[in-house]
N, C-alpha and C. Protein backbone atom coordinates (compact mmCIF):
# COMPACT_ATOMS: atom_id res chain seq x y z
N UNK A 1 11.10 6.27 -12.59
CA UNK A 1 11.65 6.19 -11.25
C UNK A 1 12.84 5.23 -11.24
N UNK A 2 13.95 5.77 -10.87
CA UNK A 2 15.05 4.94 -10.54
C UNK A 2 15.01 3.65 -9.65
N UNK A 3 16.26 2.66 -9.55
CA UNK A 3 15.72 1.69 -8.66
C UNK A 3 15.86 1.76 -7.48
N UNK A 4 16.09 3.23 -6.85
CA UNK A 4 16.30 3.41 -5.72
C UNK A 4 14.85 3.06 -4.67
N UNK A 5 13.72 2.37 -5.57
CA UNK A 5 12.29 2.57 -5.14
C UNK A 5 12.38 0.95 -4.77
N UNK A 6 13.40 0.19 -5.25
CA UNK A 6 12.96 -1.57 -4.95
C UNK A 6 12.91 -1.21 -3.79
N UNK A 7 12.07 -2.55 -3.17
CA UNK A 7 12.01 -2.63 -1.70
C UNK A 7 11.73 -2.03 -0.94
N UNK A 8 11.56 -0.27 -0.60
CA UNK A 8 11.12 0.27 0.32
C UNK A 8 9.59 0.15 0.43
N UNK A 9 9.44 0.38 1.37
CA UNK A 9 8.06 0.36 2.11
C UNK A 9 7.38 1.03 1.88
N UNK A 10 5.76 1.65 0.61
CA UNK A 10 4.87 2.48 0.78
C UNK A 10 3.71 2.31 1.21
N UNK A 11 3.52 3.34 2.02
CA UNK A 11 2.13 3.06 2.69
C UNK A 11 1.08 4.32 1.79
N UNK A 12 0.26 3.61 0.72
CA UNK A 12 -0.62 4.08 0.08
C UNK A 12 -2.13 4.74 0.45
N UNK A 13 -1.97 5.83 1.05
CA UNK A 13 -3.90 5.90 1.54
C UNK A 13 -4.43 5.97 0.44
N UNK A 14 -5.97 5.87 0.55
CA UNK A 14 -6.81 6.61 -0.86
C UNK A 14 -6.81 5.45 -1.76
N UNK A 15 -5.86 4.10 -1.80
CA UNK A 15 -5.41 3.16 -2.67
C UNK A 15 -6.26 2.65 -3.21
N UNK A 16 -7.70 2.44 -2.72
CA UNK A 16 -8.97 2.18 -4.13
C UNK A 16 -9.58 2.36 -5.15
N UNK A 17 -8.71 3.86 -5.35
CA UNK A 17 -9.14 4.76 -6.63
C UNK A 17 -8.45 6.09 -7.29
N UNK A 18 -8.33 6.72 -7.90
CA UNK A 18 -7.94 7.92 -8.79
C UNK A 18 -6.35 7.81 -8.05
N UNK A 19 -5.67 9.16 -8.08
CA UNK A 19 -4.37 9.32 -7.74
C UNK A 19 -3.59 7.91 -7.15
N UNK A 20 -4.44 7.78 -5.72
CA UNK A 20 -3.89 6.61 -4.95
C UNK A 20 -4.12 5.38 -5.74
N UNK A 21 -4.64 4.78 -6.80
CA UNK A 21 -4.06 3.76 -7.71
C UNK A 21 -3.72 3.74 -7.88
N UNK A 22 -3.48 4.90 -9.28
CA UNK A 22 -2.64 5.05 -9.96
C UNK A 22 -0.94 5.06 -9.46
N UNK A 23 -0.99 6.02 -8.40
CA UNK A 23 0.13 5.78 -7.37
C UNK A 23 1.20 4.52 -7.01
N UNK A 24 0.21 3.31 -6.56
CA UNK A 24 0.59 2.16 -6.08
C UNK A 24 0.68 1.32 -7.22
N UNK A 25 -0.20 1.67 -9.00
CA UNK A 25 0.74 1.24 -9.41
C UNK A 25 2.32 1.37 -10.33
N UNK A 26 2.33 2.25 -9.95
CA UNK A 26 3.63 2.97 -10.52
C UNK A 26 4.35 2.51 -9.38
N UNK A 27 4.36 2.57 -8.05
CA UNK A 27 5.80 2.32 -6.77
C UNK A 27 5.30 0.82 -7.07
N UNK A 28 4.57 0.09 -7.34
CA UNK A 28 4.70 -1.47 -7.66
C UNK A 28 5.35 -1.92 -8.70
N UNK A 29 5.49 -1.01 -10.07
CA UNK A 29 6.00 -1.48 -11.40
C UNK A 29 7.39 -1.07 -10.97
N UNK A 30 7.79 -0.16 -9.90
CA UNK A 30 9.44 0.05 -9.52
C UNK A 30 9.49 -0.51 -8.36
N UNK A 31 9.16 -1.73 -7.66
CA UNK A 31 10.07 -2.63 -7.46
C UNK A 31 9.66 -2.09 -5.96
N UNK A 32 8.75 -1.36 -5.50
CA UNK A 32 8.38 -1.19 -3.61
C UNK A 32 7.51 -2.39 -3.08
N UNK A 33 7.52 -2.52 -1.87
CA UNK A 33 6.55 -2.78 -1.42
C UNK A 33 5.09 -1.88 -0.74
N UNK A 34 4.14 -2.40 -1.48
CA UNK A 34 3.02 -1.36 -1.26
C UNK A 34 1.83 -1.92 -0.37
N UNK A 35 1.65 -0.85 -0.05
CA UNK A 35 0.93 -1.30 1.09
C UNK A 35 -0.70 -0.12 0.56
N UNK A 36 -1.63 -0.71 0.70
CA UNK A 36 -2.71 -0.73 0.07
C UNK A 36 -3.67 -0.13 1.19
N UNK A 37 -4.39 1.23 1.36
CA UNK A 37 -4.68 1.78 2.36
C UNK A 37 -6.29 2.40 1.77
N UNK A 38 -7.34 2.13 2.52
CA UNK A 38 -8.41 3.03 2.14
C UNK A 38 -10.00 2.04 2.98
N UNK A 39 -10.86 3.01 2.37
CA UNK A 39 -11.94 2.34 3.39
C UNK A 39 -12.46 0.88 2.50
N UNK A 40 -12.46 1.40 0.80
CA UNK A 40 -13.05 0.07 -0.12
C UNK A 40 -12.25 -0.77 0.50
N UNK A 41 -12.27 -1.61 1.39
CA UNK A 41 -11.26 -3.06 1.48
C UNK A 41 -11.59 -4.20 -0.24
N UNK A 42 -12.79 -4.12 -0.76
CA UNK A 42 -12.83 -5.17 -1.47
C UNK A 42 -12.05 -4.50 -2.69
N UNK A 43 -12.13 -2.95 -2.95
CA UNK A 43 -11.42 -2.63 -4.28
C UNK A 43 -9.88 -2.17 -4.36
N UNK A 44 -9.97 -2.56 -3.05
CA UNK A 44 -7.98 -2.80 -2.46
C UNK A 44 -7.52 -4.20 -2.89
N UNK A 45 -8.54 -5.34 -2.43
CA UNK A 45 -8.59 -6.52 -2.91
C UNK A 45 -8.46 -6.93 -4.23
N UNK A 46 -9.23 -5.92 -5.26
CA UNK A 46 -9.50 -6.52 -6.68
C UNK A 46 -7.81 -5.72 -7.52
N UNK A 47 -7.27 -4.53 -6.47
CA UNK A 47 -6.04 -3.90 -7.41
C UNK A 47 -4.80 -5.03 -6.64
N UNK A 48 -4.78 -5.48 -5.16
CA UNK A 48 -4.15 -6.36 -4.55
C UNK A 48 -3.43 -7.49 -5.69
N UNK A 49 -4.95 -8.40 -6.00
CA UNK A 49 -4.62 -8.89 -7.06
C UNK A 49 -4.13 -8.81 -8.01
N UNK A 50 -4.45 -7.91 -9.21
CA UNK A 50 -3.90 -7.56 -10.22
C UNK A 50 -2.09 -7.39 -10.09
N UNK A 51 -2.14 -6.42 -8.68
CA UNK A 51 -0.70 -6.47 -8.90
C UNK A 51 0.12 -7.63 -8.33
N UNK A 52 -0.33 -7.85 -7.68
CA UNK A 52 0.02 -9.70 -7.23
C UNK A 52 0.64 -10.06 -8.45
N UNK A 53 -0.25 -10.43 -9.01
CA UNK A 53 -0.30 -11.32 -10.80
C UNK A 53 1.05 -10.89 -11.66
N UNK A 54 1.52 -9.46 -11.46
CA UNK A 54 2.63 -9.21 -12.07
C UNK A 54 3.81 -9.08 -11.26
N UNK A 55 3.50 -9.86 -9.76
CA UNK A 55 4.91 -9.99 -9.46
C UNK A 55 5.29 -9.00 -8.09
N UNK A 56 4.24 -7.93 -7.60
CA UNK A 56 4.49 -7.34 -6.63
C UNK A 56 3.90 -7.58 -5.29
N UNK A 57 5.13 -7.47 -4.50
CA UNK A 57 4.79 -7.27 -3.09
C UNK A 57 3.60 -6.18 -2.52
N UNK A 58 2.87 -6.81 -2.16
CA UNK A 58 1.25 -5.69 -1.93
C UNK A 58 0.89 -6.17 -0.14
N UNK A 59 0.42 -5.47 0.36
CA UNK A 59 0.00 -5.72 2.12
C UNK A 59 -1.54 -5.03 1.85
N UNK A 60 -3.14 -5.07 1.75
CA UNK A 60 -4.16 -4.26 1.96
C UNK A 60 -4.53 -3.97 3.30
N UNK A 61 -4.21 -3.42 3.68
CA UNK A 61 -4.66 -2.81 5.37
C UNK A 61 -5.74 -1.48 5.02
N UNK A 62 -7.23 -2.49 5.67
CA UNK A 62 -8.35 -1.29 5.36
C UNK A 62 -8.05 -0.48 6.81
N UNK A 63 -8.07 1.15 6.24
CA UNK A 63 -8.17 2.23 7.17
C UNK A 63 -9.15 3.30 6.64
N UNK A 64 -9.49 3.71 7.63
CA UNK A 64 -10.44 4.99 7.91
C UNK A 64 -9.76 6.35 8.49
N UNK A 65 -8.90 7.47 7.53
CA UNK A 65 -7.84 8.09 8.08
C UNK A 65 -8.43 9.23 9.11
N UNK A 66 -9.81 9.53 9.22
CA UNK A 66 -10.83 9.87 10.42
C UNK A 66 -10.56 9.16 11.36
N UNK A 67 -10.31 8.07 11.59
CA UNK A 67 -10.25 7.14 12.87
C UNK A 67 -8.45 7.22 13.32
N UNK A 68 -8.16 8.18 14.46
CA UNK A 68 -6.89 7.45 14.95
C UNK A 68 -6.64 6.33 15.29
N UNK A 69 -6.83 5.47 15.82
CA UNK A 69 -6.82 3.96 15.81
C UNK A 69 -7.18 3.17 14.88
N UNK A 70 -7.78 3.49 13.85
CA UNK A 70 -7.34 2.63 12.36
C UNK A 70 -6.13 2.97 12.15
N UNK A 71 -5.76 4.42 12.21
CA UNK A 71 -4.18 4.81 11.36
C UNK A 71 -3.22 3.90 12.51
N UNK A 72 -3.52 4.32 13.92
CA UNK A 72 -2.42 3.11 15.10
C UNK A 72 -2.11 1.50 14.54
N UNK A 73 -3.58 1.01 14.28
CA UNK A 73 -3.34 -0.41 13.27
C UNK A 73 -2.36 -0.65 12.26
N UNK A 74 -2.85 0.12 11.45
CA UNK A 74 -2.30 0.42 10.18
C UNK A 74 -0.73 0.33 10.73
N UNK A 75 -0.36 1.24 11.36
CA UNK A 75 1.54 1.49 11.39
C UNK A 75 1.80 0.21 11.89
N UNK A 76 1.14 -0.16 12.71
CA UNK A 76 1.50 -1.42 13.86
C UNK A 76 1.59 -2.50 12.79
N UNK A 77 0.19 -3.10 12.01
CA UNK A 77 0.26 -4.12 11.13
C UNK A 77 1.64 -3.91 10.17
N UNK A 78 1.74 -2.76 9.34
CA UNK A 78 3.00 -2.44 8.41
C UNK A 78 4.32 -3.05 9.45
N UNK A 79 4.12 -2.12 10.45
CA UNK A 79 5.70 -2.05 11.09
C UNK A 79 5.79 -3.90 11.32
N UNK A 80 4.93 -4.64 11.71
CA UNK A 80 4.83 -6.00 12.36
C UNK A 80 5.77 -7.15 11.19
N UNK A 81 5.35 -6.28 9.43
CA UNK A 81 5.26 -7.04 8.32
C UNK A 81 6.59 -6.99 8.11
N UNK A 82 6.92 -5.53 7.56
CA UNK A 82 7.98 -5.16 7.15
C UNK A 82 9.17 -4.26 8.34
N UNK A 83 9.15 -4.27 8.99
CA UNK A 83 9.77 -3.38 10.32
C UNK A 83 9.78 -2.05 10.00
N UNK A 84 9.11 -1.58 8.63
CA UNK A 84 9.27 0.18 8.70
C UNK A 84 8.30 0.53 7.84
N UNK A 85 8.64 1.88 7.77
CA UNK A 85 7.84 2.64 6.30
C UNK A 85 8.35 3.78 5.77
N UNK A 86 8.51 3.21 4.66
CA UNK A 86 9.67 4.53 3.93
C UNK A 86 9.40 5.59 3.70
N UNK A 87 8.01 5.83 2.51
CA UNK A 87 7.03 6.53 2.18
C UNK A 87 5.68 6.14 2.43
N UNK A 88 5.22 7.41 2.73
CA UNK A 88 3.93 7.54 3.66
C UNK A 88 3.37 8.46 2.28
């Protein structure tokens, strides 16, 4: 991925496991800010870290994408942090 990925804003669902890890950490090793989305809050916590440790910008916002008002949180907390979201 080019560096056209520093800095923008991803908002990761699923981010506790398979694809959506793997996902967040690939837009973390290019330079996004990721934003860490799913119901595990603690195994958002334990990848949070890790990528912390090497240097990336990470936000964990636990959501339930069944619940419209978790996803309302979710945009609100992101938008509050970073004023946007690039990729969803």
């Amino acid at each position: 991925m080019p560096v056209r990925l520093k800095g923008k804003v991803v908002v990761i669902t699923g981010a506790s496991s398979g694809f959506g890890e793997d996902a967040a950490r690939l837009f973390a090793k290019e330079g996004a800010r990721v934003v860490l989305s799913a119901r595990r809050e603690h195994r958002l916590q334990e990848l949070a870290n890790q990528l912390q440790s090497s240097g990336a910008d990470v936000l964990v916002v636990p959501l339930d994408v069944n619940e419209p008002t978790s996803i309302d949180q979710m945009v609100s907390i992101v938008k509050e942090k970073y004023g946007r979201i690039d990729i969803l």
